[in-house]
C-alpha atoms as a PDB file:
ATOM      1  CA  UNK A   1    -124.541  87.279  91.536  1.00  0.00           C
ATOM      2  CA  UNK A   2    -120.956  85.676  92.049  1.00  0.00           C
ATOM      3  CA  UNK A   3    -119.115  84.091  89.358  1.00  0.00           C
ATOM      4  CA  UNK A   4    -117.185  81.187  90.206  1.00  0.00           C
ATOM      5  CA  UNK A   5    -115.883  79.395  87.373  1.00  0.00           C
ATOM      6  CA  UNK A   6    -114.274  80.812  83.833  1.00  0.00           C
ATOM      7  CA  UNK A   7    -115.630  80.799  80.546  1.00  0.00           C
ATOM      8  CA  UNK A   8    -119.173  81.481  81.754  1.00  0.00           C
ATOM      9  CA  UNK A   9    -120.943  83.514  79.012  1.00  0.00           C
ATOM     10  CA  UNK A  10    -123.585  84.401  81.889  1.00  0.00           C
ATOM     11  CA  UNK A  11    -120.806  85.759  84.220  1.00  0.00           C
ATOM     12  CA  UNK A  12    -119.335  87.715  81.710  1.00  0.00           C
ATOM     13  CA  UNK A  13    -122.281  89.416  80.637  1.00  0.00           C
ATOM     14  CA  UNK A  14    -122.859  89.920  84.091  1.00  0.00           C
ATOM     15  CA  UNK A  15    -119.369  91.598  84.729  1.00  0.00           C
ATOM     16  CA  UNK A  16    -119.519  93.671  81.482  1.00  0.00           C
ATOM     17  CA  UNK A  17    -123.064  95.029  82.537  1.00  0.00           C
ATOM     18  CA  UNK A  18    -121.503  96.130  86.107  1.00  0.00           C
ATOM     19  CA  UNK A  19    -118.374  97.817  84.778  1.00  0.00           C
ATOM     20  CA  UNK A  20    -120.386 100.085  82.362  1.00  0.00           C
ATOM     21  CA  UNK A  21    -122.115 101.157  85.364  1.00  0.00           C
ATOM     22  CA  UNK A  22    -119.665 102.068  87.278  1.00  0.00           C
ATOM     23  CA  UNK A  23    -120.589  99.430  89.756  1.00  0.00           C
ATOM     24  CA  UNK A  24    -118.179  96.429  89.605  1.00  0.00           C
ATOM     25  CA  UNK A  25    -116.243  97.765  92.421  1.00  0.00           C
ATOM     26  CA  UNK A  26    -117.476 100.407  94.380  1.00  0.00           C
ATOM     27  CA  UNK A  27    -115.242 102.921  95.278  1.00  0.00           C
ATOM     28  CA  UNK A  28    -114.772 104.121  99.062  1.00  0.00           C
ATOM     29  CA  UNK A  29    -114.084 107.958  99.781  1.00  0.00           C
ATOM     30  CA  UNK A  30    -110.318 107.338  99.882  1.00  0.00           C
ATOM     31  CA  UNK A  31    -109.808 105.218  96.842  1.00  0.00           C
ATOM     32  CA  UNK A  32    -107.719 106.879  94.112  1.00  0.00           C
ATOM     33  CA  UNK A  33    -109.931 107.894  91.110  1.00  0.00           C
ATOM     34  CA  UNK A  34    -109.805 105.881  88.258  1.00  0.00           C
ATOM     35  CA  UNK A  35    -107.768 105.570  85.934  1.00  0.00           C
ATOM     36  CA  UNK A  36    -108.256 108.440  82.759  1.00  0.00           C
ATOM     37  CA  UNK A  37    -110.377 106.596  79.473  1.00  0.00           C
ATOM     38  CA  UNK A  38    -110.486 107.555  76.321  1.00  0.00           C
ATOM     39  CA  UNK A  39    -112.538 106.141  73.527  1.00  0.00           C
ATOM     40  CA  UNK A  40    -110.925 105.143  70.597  1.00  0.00           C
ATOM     41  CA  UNK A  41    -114.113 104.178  67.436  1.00  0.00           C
ATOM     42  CA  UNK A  42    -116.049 102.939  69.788  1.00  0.00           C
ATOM     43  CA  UNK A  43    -114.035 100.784  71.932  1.00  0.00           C
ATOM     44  CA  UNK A  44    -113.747 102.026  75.576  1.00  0.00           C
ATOM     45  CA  UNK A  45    -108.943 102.312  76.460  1.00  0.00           C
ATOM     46  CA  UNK A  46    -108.898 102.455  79.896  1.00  0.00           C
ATOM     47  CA  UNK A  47    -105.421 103.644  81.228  1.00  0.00           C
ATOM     48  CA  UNK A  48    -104.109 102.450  84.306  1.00  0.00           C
ATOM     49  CA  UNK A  49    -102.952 104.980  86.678  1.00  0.00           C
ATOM     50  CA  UNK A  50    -100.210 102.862  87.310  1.00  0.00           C
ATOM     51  CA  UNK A  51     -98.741 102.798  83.859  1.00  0.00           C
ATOM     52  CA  UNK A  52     -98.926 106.471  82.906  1.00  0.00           C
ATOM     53  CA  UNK A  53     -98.977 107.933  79.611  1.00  0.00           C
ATOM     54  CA  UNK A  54     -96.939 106.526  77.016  1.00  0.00           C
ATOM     55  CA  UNK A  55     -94.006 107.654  76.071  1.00  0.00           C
ATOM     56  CA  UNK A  56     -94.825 109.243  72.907  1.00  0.00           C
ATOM     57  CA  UNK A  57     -91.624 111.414  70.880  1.00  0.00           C
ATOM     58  CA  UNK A  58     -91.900 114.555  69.376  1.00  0.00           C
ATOM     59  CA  UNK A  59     -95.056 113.837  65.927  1.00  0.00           C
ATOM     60  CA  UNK A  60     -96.271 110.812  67.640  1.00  0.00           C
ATOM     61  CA  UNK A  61     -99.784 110.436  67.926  1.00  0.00           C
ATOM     62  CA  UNK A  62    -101.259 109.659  71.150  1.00  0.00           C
ATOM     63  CA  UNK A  63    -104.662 108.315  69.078  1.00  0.00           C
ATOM     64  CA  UNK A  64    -102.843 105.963  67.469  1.00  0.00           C
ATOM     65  CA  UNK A  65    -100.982 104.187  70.678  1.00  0.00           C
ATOM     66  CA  UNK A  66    -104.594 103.988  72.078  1.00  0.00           C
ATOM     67  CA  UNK A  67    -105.951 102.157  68.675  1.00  0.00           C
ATOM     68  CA  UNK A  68    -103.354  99.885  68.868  1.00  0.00           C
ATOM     69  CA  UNK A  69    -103.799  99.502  72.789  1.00  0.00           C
ATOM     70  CA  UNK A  70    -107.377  99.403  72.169  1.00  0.00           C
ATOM     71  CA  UNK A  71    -107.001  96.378  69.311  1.00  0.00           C
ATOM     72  CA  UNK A  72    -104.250  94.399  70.918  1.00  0.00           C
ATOM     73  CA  UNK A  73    -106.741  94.312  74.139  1.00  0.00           C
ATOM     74  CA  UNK A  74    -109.567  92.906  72.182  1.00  0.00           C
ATOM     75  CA  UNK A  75    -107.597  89.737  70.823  1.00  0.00           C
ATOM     76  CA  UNK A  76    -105.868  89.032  74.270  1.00  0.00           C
ATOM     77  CA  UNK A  77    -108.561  90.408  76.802  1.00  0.00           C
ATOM     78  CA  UNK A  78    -106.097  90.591  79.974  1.00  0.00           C
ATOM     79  CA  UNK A  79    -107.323  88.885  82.263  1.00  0.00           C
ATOM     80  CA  UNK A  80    -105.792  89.988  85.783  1.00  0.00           C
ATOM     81  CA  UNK A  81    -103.411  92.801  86.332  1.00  0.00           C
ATOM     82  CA  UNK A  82    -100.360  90.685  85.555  1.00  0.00           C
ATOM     83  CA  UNK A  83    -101.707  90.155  81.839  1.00  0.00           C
ATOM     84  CA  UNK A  84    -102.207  93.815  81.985  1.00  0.00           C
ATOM     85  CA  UNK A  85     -98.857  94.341  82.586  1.00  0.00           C
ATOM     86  CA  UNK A  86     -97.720  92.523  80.234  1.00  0.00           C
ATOM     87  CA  UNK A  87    -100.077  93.696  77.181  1.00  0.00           C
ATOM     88  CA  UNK A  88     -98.786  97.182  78.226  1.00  0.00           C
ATOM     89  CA  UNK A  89     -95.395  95.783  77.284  1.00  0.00           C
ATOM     90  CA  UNK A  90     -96.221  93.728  74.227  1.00  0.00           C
ATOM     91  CA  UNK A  91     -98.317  97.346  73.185  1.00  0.00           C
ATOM     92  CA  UNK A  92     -95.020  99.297  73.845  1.00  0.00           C
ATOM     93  CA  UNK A  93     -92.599  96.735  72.045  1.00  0.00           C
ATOM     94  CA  UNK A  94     -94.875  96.690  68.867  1.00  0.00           C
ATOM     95  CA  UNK A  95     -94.915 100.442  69.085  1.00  0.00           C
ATOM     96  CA  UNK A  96     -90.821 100.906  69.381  1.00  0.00           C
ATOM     97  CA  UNK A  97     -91.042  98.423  66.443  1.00  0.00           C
ATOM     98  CA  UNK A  98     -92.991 100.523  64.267  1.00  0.00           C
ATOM     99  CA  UNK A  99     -91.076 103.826  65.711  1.00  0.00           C
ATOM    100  CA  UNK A 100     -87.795 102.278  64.627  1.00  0.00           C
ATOM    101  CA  UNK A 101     -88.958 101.265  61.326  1.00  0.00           C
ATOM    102  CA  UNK A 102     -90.011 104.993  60.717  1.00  0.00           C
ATOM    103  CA  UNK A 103     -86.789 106.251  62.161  1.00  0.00           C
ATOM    104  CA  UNK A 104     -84.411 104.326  59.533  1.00  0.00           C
ATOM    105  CA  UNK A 105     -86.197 104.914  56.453  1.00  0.00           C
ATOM    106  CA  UNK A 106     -86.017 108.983  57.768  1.00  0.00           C
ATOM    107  CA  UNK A 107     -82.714 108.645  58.480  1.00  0.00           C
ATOM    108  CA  UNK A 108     -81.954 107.134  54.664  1.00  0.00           C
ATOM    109  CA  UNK A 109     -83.996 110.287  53.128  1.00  0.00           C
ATOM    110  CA  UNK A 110     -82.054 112.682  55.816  1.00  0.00           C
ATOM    111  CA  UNK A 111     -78.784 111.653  54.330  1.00  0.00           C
ATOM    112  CA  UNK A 112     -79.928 111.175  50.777  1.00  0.00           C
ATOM    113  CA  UNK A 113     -78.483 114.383  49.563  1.00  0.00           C
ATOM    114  CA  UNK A 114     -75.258 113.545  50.554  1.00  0.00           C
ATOM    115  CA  UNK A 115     -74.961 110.483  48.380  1.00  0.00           C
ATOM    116  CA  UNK A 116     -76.708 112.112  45.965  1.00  0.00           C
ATOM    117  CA  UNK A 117     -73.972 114.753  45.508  1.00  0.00           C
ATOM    118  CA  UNK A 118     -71.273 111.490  45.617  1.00  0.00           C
ATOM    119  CA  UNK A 119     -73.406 109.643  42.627  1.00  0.00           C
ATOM    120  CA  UNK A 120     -73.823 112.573  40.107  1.00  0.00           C
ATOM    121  CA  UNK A 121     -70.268 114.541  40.866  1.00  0.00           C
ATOM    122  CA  UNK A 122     -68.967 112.685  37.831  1.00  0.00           C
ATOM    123  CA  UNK A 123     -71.934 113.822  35.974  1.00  0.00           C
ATOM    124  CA  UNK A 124     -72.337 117.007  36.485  1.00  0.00           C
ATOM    125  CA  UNK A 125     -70.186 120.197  37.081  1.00  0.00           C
ATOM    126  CA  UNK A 126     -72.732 121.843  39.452  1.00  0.00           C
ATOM    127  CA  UNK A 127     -73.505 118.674  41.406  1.00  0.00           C
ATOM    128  CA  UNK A 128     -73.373 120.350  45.177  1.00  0.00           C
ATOM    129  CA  UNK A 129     -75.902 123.018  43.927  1.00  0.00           C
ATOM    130  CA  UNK A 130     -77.819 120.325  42.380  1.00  0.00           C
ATOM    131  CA  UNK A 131     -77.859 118.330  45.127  1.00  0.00           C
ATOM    132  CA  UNK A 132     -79.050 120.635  47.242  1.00  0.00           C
ATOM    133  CA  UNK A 133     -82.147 121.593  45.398  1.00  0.00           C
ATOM    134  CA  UNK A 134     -82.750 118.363  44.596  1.00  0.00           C
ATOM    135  CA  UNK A 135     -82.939 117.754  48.549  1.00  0.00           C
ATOM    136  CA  UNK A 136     -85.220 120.779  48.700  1.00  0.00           C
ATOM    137  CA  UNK A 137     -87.266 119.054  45.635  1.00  0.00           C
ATOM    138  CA  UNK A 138     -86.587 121.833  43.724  1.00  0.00           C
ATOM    139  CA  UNK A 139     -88.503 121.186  40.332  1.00  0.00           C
ATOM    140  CA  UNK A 140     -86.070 122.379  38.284  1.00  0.00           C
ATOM    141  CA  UNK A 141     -83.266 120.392  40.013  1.00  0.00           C
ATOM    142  CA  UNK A 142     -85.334 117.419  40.597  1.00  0.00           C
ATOM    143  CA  UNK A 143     -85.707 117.392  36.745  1.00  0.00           C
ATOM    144  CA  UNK A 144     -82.195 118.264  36.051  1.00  0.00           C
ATOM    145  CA  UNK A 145     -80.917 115.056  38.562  1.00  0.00           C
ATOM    146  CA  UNK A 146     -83.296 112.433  36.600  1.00  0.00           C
ATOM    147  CA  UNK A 147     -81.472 113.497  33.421  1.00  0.00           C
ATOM    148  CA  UNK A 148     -78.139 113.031  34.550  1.00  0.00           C
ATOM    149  CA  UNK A 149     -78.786 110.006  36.231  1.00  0.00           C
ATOM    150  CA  UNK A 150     -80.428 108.506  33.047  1.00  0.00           C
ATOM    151  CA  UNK A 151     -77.367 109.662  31.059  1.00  0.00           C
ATOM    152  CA  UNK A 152     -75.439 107.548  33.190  1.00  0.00           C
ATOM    153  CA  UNK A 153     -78.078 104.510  32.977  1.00  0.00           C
ATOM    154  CA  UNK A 154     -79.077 105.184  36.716  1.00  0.00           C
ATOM    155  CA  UNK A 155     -82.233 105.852  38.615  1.00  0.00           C
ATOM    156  CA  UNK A 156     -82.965 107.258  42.219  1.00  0.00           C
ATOM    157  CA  UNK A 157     -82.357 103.414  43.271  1.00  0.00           C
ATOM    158  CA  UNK A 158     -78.565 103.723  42.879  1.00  0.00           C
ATOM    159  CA  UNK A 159     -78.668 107.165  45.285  1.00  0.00           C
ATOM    160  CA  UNK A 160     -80.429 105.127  48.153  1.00  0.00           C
ATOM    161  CA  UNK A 161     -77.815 102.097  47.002  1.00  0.00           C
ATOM    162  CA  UNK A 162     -75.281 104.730  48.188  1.00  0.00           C
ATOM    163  CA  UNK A 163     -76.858 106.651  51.025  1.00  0.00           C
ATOM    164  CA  UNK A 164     -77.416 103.071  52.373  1.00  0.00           C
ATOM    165  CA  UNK A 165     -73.820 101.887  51.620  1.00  0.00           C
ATOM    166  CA  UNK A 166     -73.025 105.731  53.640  1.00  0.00           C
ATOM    167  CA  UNK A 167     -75.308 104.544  56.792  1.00  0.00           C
ATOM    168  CA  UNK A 168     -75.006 100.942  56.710  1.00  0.00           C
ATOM    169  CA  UNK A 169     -73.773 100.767  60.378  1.00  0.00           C
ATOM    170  CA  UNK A 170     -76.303 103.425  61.557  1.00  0.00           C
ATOM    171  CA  UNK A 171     -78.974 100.901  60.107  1.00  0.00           C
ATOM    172  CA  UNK A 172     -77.583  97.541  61.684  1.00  0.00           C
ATOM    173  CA  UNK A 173     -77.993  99.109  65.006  1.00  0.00           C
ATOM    174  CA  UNK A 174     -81.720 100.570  64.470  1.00  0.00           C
ATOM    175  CA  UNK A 175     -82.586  96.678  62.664  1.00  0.00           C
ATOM    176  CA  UNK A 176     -80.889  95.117  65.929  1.00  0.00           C
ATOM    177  CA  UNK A 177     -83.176  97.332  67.987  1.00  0.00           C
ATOM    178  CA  UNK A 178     -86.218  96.099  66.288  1.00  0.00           C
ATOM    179  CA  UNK A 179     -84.740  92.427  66.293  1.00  0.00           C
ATOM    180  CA  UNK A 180     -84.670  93.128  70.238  1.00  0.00           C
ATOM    181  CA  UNK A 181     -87.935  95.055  70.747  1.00  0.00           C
ATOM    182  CA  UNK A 182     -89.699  91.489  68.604  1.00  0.00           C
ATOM    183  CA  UNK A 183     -87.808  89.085  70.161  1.00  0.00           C
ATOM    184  CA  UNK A 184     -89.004  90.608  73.469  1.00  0.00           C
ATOM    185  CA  UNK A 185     -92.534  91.128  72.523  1.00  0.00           C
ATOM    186  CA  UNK A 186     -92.835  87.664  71.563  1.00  0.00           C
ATOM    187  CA  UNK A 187     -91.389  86.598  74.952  1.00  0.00           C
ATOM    188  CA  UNK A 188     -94.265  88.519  76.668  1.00  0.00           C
ATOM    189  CA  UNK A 189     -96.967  86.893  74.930  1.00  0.00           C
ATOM    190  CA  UNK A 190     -95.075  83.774  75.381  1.00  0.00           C
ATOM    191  CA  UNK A 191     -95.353  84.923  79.342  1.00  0.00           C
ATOM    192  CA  UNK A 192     -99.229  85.392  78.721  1.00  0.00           C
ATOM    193  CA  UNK A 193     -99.701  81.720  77.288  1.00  0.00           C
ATOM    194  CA  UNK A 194     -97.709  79.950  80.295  1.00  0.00           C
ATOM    195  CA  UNK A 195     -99.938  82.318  83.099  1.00  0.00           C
ATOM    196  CA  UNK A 196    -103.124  80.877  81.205  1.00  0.00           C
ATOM    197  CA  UNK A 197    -101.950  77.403  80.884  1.00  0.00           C
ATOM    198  CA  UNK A 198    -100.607  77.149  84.485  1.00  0.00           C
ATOM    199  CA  UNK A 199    -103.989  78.226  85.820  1.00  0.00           C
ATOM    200  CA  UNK A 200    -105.646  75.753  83.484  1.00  0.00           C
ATOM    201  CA  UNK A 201    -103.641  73.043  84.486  1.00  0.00           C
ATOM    202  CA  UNK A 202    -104.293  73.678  87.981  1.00  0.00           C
ATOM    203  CA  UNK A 203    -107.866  73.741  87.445  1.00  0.00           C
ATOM    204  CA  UNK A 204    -107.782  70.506  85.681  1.00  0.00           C
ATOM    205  CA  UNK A 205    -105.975  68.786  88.104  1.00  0.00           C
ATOM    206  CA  UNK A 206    -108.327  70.253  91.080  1.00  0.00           C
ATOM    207  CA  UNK A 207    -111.470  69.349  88.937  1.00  0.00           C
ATOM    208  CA  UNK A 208    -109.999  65.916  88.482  1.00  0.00           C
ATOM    209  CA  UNK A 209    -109.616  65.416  91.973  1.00  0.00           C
ATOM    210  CA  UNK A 210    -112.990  66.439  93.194  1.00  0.00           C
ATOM    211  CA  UNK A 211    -114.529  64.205  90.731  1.00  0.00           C
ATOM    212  CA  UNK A 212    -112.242  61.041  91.936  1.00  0.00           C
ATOM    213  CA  UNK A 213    -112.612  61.521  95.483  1.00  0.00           C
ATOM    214  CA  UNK A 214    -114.958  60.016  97.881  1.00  0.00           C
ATOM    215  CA  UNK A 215    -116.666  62.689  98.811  1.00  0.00           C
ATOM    216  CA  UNK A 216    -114.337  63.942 102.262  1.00  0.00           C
ATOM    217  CA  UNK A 217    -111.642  66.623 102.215  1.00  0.00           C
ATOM    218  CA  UNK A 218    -112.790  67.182  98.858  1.00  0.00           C
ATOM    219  CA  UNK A 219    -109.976  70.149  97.710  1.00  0.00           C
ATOM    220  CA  UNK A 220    -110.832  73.909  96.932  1.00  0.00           C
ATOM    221  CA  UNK A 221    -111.146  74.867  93.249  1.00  0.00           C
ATOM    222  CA  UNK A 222    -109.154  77.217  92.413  1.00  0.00           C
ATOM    223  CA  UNK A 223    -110.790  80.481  91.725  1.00  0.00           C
ATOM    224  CA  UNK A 224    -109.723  81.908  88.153  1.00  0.00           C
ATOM    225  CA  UNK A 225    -107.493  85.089  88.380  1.00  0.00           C
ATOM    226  CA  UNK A 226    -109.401  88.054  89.840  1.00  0.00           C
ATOM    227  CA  UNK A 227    -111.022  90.633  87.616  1.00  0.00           C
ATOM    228  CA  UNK A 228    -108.894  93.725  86.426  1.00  0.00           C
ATOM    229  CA  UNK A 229    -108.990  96.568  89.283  1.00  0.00           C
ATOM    230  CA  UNK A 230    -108.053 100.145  88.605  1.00  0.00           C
ATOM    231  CA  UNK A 231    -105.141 101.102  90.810  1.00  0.00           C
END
């Protein structure tokens, strides 16, 4: 059975059918082997040997690149290798978003203690030790910080006010990273919408001629991009 046209429900059953079996493209003795899969609730991430792992950093979790891999897939089903391409990138860009977001509220806690020792100095004579047990969440000194800071008509607010004030050109560089990393992720799927729409336009056009022509030198119709291909 040979699918010519897109948007066939028929066809696509067809396809899904011969990819679970392992028979939508046979491969010959000196193929590579396919790409490594992993299953991710239920839905079947297939890897492309030609992307490689992600780049994951030190308490990232592989699981959850593949379960956003896995969902992003589902809502844009690539199409042709080029779309797959390019949902590796949107995948990767949403991911450096949400690494980036992590990474500056870290870095805020990381430095807390610091401003921490600057707020309460006035306030208290042992404000160094305090600080740093306060860091180490240190009952005692966690207990011992609220007072003073209520004393003074403060709350932990004013010590992030601070460590923020501390780190505030640290932070405009990780939020212009993530302005980047969106601003490019929305040019890929921008990318995805113009490959789609050029083909459909194309097929339009061809369909429009074949049904005003007279019947000779009729043009091809343009075959919809070829199915996905583990390379």
């Amino acid at each position: 059975m040979r699918c010519e046209m897109p948007g066939n429900f028929a066809c696509g059953i067809h396809r899904a059918v011969l990819e679970q079996n392992g028979n939508n493209n046979p491969r010959r003795p000196h193929d590579a082997p396919p790409a490594p899969t992993r299953t991710v609730d239920g839905t079947h991430v297939r890897r492309r040997n030609w992307a490689g792992e992600p780049t994951l950093l030190l308490g990232e979790d592989a699981r959850g690149y593949d379960e956003l891999l896995a969902q992003v897939s589902r809502v844009l089903v690539p199409r042709d290798v080029i779309e797959d391409m390019w949902i590796r990138d949107v995948v990767d860009l949403a991911w450096d978003v949400l690494r980036l977001r992590r990474l500056k509220a870290s870095l805020l806690r990381v430095r807390a203690r610091e401003a921490l020792y600057e707020v309460i100095e006035p306030l208290d004579a042992d404000a160094f030790d305090l600080a740093r047990g306060w860091f180490a969440r240190d009952a005692a000194a966690v207990s011992r910080v609220e007072r003073a800071l209520q004393s003074a008509g403060l709350s932990v607010d004013a010590v992030m006010a601070a460590t923020l004030r501390q780190e505030i050109e640290e932070i405009e560089r990780i939020e212009a990273m993530i302005a980047n990393a969106e601003n490019r992720r929305g040019t890929a799927l921008s990318e995805i919408e113009r490959h789609r729409a050029s083909f459909a336009e194309k097929l339009r056009g061809t369909l429009h001629q074949v049904e005003n022509s007279d019947g000779q030198g009729a043009p091809i119709v343009p075959q919809p991009p070829a199915e996905q291909e583990a390379i």
